[in-house]
C-alpha atoms as a PDB file:
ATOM      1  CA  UNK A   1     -50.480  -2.409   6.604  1.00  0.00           C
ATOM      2  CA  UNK A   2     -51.624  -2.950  10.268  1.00  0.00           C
ATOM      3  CA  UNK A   3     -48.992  -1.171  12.100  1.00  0.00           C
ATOM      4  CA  UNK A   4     -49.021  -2.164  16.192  1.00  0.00           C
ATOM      5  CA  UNK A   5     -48.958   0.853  18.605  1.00  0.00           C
ATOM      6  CA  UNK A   6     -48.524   1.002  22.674  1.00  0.00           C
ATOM      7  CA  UNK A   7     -51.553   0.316  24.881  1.00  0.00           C
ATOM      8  CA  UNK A   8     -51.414   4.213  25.973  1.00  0.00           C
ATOM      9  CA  UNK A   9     -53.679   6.989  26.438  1.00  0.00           C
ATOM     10  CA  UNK A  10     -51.513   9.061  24.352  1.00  0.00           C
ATOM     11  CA  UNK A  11     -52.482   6.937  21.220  1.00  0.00           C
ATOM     12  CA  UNK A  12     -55.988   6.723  21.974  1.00  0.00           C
ATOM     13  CA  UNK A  13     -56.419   9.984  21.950  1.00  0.00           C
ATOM     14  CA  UNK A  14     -54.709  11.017  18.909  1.00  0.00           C
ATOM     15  CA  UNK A  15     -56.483   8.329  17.761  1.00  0.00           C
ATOM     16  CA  UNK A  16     -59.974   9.494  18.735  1.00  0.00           C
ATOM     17  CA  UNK A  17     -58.646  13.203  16.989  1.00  0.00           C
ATOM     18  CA  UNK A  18     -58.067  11.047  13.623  1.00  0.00           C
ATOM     19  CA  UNK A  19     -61.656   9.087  13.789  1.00  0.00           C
ATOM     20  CA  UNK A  20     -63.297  12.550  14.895  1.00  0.00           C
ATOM     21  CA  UNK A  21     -61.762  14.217  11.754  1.00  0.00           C
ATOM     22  CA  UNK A  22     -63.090  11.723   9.598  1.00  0.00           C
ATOM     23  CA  UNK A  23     -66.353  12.505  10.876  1.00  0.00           C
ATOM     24  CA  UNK A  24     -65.897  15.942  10.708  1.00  0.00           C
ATOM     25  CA  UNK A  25     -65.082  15.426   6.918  1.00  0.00           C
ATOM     26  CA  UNK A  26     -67.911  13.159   6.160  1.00  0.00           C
ATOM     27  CA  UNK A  27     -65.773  10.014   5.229  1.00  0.00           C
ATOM     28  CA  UNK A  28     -67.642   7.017   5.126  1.00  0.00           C
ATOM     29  CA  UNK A  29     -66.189   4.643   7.823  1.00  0.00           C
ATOM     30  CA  UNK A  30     -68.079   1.423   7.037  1.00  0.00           C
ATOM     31  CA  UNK A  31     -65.549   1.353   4.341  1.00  0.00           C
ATOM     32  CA  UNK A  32     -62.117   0.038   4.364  1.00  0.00           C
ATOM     33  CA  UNK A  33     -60.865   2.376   3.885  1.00  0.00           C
ATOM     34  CA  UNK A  34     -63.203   5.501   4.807  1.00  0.00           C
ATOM     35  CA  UNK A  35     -63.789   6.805   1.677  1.00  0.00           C
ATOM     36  CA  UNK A  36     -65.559  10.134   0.828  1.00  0.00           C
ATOM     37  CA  UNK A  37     -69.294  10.059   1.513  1.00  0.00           C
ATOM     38  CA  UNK A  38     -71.157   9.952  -1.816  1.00  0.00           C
ATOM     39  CA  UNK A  39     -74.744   9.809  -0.666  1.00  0.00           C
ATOM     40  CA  UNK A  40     -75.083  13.541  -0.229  1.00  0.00           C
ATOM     41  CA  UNK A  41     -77.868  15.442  -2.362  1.00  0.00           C
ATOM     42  CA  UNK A  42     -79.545  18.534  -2.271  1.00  0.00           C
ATOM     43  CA  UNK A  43     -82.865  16.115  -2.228  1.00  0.00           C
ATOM     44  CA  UNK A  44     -82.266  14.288   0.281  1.00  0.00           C
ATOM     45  CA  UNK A  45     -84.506  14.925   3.861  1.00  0.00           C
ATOM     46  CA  UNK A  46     -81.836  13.566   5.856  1.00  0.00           C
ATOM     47  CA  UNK A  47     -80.812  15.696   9.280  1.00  0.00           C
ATOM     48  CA  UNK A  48     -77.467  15.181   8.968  1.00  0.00           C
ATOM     49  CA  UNK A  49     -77.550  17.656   5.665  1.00  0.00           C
ATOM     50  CA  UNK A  50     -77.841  20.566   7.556  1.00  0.00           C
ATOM     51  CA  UNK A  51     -73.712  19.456   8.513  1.00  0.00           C
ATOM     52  CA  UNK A  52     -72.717  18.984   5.329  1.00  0.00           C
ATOM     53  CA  UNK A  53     -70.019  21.433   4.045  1.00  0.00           C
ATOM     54  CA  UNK A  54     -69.818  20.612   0.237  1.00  0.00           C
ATOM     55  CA  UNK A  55     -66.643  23.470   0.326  1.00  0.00           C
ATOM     56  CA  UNK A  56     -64.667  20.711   2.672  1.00  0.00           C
ATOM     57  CA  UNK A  57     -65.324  17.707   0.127  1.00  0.00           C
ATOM     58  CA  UNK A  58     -64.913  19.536  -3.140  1.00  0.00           C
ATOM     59  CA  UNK A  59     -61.503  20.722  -0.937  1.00  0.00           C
ATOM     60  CA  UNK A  60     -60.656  17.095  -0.126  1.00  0.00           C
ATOM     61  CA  UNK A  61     -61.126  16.011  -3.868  1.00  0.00           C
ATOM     62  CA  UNK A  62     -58.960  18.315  -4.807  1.00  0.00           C
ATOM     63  CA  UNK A  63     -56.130  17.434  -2.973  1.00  0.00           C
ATOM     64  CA  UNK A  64     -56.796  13.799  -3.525  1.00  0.00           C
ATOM     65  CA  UNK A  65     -58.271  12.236  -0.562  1.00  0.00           C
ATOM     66  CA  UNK A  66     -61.335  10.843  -1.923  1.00  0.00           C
ATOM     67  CA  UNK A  67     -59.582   7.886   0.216  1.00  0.00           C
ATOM     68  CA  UNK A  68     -58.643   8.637   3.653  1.00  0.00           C
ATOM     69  CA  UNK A  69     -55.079   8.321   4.804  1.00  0.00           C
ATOM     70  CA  UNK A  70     -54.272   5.844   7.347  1.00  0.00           C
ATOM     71  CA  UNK A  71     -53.646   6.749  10.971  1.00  0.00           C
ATOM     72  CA  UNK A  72     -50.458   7.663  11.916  1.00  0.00           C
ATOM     73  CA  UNK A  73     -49.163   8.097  15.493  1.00  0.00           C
ATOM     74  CA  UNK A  74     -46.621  10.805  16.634  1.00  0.00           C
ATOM     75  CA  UNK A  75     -45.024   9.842  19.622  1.00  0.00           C
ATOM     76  CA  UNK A  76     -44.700  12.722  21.908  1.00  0.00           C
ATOM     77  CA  UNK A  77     -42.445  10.753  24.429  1.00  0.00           C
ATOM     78  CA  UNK A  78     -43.642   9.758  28.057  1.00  0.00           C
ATOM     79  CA  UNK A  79     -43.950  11.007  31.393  1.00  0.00           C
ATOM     80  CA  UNK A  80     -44.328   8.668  34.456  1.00  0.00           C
ATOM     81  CA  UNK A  81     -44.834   9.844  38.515  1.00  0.00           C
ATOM     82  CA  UNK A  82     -42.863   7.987  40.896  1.00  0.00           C
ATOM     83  CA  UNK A  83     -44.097   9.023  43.931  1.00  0.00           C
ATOM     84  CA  UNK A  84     -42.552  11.765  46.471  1.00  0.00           C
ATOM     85  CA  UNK A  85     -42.577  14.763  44.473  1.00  0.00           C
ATOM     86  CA  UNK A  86     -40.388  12.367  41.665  1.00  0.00           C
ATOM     87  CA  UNK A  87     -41.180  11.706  37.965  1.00  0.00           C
ATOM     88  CA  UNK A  88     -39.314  10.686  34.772  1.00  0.00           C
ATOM     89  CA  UNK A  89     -39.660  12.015  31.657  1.00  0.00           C
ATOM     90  CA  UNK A  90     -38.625  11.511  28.008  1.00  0.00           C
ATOM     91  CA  UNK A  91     -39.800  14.169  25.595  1.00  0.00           C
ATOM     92  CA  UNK A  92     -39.775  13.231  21.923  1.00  0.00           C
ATOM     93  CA  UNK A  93     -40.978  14.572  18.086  1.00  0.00           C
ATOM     94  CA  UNK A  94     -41.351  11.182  16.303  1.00  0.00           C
ATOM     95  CA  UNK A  95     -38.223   9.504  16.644  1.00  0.00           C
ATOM     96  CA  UNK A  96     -36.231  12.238  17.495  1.00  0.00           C
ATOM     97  CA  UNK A  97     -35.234  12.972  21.680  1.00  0.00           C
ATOM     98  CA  UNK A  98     -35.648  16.096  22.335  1.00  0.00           C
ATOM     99  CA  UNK A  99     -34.835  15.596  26.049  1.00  0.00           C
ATOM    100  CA  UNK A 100     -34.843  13.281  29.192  1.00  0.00           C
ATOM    101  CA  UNK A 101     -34.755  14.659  32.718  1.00  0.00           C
ATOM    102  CA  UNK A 102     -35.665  12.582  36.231  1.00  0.00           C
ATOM    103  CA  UNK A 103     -36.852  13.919  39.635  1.00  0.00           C
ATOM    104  CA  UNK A 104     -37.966  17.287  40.745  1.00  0.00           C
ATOM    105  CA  UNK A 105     -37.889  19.164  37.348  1.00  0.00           C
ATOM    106  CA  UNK A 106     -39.221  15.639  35.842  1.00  0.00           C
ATOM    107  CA  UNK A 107     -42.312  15.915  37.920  1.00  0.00           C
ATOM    108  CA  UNK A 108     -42.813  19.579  37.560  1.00  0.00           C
ATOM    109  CA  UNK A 109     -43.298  19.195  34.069  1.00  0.00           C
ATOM    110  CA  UNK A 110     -45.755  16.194  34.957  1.00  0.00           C
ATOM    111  CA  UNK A 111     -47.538  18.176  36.809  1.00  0.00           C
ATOM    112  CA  UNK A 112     -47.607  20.779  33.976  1.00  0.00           C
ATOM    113  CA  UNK A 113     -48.950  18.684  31.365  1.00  0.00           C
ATOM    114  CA  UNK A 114     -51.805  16.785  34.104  1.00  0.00           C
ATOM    115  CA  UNK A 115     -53.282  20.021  34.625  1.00  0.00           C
ATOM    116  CA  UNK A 116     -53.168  21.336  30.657  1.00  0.00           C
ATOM    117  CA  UNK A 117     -54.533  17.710  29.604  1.00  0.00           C
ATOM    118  CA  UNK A 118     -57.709  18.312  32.197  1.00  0.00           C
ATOM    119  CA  UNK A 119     -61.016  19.115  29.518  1.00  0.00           C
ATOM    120  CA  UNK A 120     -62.649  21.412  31.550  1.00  0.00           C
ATOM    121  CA  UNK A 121     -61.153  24.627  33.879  1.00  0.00           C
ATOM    122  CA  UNK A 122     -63.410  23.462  36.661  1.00  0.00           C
ATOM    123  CA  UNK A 123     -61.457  20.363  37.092  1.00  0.00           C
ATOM    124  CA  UNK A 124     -57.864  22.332  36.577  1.00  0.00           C
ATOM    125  CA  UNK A 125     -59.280  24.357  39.506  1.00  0.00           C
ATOM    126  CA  UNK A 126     -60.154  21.262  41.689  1.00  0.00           C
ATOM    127  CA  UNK A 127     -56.533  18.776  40.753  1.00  0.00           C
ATOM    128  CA  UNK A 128     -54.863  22.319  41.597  1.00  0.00           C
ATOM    129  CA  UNK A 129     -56.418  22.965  45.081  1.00  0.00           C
ATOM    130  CA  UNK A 130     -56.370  19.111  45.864  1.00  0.00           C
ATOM    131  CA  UNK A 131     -52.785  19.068  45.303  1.00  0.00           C
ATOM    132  CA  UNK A 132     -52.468  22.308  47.629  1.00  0.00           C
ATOM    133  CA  UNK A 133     -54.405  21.165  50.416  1.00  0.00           C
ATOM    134  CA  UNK A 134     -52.537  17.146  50.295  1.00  0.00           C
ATOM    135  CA  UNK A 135     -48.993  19.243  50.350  1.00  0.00           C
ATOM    136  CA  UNK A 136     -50.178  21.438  53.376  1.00  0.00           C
ATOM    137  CA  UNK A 137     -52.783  18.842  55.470  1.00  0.00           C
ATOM    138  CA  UNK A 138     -50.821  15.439  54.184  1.00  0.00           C
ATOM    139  CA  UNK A 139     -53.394  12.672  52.724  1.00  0.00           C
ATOM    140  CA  UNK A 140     -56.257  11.505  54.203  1.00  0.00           C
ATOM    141  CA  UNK A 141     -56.038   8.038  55.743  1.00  0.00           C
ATOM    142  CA  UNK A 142     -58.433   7.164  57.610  1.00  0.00           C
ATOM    143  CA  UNK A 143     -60.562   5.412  55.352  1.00  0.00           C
ATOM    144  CA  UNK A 144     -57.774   2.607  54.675  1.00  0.00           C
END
């Protein structure tokens, strides 16, 4: 069934993972739901054959997913800055709590998973030395 999920970046991503996979594995999504793609054929001119891995759908048959699975989110808890060197933070596998902590430590690990969620080192490097220079110099104002 339609299941509802939060309004957070946290399921769009793992739901841009799931939709990428089913790419990745050729499904069909005009279908409801994807199902396998069946158009494939050695005599077919199409581009897209030179991506076809024939291995991953005989592998997929196998094990029965002809029709792909529905998405399913795991919730991985939250994290939220307050402001002042504060955050909260509830850590989570599913339904089960791992762990809740608030302030300093809370915004440590903030901090921790901001810079490991940036795509690209250059911009780890950049958040990193902007956060340096705003605890040494203060933020910029002037342009308020």
């Amino acid at each position: 069934g339609d299941s509802l999920f939060p309004a957070t970046a946290q399921v769009a991503g793992q739901q841009g993972a799931f939709v990428a996979r089913l790419l990745d594995r050729d499904y069909d999504l005009t279908l409801t739901p994807p199902q396998l793609s069946t158009t494939s054929n050695a005599s077919t001119t199409n581009t897209l054959d030179m991506f076809e891995d024939p291995a991953m759908a005989q592998w997929l048959k196998f094990r029965g997913l002809e029709t792909a699975p529905p998405f399913g989110f795991l919730n991985l808890g939250m994290l939220a800055y307050l402001g002042g060197g504060e955050a909260l933070t509830q850590v989570q596998m599913g339904d089960i709590n791992l762990f809740a902590w608030a302030g300093s430590v809370a915004y440590l690990l903030w901090r921790s998973v901001y810079l490991v969620k940036q795509v690209a080192t250059r911009n780890r490097v950049l958040v990193t030395f902007d956060w340096i220079k705003s605890s040494l110099f203060g933020r910029d104002i002037t342009r308020l």
